[in-house]
C-alpha atoms as a PDB file:
ATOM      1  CA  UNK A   1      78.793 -35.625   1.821  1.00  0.00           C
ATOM      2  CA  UNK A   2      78.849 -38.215  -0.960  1.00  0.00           C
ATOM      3  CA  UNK A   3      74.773 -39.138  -0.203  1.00  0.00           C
ATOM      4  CA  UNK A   4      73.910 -35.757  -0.271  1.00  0.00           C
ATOM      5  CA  UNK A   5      75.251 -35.027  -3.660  1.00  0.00           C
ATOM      6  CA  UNK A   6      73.477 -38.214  -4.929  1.00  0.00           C
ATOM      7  CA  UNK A   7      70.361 -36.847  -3.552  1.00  0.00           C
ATOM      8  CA  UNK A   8      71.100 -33.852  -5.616  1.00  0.00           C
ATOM      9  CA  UNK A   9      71.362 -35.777  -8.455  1.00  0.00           C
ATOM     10  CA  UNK A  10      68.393 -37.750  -8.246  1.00  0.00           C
ATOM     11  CA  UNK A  11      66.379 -34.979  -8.439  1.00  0.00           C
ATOM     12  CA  UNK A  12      68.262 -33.550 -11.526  1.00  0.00           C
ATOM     13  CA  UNK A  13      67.979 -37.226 -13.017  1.00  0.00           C
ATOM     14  CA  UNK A  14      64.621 -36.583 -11.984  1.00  0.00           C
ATOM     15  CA  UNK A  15      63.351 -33.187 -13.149  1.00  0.00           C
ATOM     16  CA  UNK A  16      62.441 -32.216  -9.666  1.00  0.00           C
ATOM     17  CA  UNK A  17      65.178 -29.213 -10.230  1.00  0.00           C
ATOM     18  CA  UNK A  18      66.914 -27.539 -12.709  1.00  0.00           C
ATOM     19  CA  UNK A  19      70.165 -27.123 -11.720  1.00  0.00           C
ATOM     20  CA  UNK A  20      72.545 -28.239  -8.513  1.00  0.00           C
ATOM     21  CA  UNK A  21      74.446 -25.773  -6.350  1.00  0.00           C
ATOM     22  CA  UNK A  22      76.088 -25.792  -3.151  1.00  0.00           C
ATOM     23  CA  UNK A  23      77.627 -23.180  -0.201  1.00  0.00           C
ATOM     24  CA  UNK A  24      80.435 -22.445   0.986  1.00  0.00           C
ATOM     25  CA  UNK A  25      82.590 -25.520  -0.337  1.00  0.00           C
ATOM     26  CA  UNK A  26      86.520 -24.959  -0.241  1.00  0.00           C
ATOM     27  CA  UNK A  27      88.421 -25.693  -3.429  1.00  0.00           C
ATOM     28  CA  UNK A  28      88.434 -29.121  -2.607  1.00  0.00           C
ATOM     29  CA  UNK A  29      85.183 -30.036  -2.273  1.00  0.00           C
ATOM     30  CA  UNK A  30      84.372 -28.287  -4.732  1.00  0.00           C
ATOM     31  CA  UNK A  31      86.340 -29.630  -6.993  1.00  0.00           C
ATOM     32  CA  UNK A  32      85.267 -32.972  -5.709  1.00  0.00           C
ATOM     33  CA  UNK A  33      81.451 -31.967  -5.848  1.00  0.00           C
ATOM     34  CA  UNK A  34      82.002 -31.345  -9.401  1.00  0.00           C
ATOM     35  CA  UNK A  35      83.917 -34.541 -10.516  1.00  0.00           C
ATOM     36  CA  UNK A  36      81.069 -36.603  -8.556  1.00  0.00           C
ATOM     37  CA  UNK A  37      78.598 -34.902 -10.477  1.00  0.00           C
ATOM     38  CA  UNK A  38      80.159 -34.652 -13.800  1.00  0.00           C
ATOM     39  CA  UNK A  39      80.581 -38.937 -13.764  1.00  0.00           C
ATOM     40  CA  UNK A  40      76.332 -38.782 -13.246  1.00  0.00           C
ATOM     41  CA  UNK A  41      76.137 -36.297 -16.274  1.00  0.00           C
ATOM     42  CA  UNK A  42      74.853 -33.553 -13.610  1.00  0.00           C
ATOM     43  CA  UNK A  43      76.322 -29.902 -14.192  1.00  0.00           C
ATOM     44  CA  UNK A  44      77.558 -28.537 -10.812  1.00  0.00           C
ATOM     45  CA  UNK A  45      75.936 -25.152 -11.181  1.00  0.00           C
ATOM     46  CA  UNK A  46      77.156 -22.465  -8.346  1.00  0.00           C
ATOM     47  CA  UNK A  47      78.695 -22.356  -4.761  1.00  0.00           C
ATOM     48  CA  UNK A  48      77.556 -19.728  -2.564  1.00  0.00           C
ATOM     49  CA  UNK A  49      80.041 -18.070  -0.553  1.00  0.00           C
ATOM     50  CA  UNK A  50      80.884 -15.256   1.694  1.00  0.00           C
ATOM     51  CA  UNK A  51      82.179 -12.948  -0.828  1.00  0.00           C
ATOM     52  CA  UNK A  52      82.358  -8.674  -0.440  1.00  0.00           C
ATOM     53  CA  UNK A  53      84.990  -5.479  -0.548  1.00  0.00           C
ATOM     54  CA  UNK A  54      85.834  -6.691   2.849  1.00  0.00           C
ATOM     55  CA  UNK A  55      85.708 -10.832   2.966  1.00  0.00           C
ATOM     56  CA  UNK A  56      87.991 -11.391  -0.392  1.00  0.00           C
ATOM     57  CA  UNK A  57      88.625 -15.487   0.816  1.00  0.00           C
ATOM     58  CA  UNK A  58      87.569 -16.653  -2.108  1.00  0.00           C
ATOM     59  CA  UNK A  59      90.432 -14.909  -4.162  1.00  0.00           C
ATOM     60  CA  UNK A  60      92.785 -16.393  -2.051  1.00  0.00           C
ATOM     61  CA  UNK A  61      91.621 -19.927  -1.002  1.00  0.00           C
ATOM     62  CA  UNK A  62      91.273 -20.998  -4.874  1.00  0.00           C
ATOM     63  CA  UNK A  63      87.434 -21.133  -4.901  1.00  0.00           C
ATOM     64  CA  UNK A  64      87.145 -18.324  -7.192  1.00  0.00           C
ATOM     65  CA  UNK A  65      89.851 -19.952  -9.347  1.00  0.00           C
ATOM     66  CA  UNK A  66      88.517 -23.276  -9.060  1.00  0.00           C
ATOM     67  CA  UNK A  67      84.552 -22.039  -9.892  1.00  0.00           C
ATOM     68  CA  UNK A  68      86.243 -19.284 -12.744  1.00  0.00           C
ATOM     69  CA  UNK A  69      88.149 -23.004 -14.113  1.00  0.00           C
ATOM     70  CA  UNK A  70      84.773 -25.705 -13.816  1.00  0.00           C
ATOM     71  CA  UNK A  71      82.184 -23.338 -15.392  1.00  0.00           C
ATOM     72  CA  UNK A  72      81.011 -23.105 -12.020  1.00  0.00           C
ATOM     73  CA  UNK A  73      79.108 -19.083 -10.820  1.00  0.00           C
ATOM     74  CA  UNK A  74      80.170 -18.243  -7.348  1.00  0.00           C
ATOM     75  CA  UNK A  75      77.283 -16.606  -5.729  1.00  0.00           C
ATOM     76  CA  UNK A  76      78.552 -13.872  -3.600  1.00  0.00           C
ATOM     77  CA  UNK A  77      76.313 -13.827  -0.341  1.00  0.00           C
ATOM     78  CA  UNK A  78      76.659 -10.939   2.292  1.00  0.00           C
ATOM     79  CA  UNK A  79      77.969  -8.765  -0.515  1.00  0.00           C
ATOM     80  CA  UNK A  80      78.137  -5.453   1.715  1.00  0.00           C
ATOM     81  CA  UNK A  81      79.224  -7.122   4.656  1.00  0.00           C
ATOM     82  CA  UNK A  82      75.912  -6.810   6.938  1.00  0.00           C
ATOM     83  CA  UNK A  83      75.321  -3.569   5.647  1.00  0.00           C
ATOM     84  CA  UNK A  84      78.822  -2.082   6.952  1.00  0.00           C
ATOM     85  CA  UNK A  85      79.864  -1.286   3.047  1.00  0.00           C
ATOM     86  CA  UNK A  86      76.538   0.804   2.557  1.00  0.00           C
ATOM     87  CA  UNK A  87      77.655   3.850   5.097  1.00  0.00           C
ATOM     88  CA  UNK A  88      74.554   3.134   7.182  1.00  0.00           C
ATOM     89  CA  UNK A  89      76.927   2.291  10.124  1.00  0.00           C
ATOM     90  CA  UNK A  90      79.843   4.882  11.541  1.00  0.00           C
ATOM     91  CA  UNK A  91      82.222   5.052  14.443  1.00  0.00           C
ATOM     92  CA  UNK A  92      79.545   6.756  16.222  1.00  0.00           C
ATOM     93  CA  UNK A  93      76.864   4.588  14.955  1.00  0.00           C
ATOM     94  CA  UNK A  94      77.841   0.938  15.048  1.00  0.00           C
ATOM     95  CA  UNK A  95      75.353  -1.811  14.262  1.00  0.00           C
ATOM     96  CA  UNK A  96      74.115  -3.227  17.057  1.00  0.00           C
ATOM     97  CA  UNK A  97      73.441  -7.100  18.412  1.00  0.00           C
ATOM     98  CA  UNK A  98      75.803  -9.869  16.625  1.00  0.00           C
ATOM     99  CA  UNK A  99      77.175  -7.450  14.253  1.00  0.00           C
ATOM    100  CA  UNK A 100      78.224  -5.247  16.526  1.00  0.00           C
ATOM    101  CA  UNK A 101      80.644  -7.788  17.661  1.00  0.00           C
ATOM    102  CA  UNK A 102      82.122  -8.067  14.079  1.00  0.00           C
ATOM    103  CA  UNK A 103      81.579  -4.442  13.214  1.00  0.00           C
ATOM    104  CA  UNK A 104      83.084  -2.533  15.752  1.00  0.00           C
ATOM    105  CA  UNK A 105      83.466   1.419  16.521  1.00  0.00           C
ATOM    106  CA  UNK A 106      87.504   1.030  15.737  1.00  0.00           C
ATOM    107  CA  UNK A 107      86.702  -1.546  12.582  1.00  0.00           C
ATOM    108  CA  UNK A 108      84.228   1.058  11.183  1.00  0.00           C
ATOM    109  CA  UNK A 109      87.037   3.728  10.879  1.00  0.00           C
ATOM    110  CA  UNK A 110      89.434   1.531   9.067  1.00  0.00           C
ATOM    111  CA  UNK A 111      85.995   1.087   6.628  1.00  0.00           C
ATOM    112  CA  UNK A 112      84.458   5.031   6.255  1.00  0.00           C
ATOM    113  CA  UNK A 113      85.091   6.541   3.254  1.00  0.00           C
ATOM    114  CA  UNK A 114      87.235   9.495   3.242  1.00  0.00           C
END
């Protein structure tokens, strides 16, 4: 969104903030983000994006690549996957509400250490 980047900008321009990140832009938009930016002398700073052991997208979808190329820190968020990397949840114990759904009984074998 073109006016929403402006509006970032602005309040760079501005010194209402010190920096200008976004979430969960592809390679593209990133990429696009950061050339908008650039022409208004504005520093594209970080992208937030599901990142973790589990949810590697980034590696593969060029966003790492593209953020590792611009100067631009990818901020991982959900790092341990809802808590399933920290061992809290088992087979026996699965999470329960929405992540239950993600995190299933059969999902949390393939996860458990061994």
């Amino acid at each position: 969104n073109p006016g929403y980047l402006d509006g970032l900008a602005d309040a760079y321009e501005q010194g209402l903030v010190k920096s200008v990140g976004v979430s969960n832009y592809s390679e593209k938009r990133l990429r696009d983000a950061h050339e908008r930016l650039k022409k208004r002398g504005v520093p594209l700073a970080s992208n937030q994006v599901n990142y973790s052991l589990i949810y590697r997208n980034p590696e593969e979808n060029g966003v790492k690549a593209a953020c590792d190329e611009l100067g631009i820190t990818l901020i991982a968020y959900s790092p341990i996957a809802q808590g399933a990397l920290t061992g809290k949840y088992t087979p026996a114990n699965p999470p329960t509400g929405p992540r239950g759904r993600i995190y299933t009984s059969d999902f949390l074998s393939k996860v458990a250490a061994p």
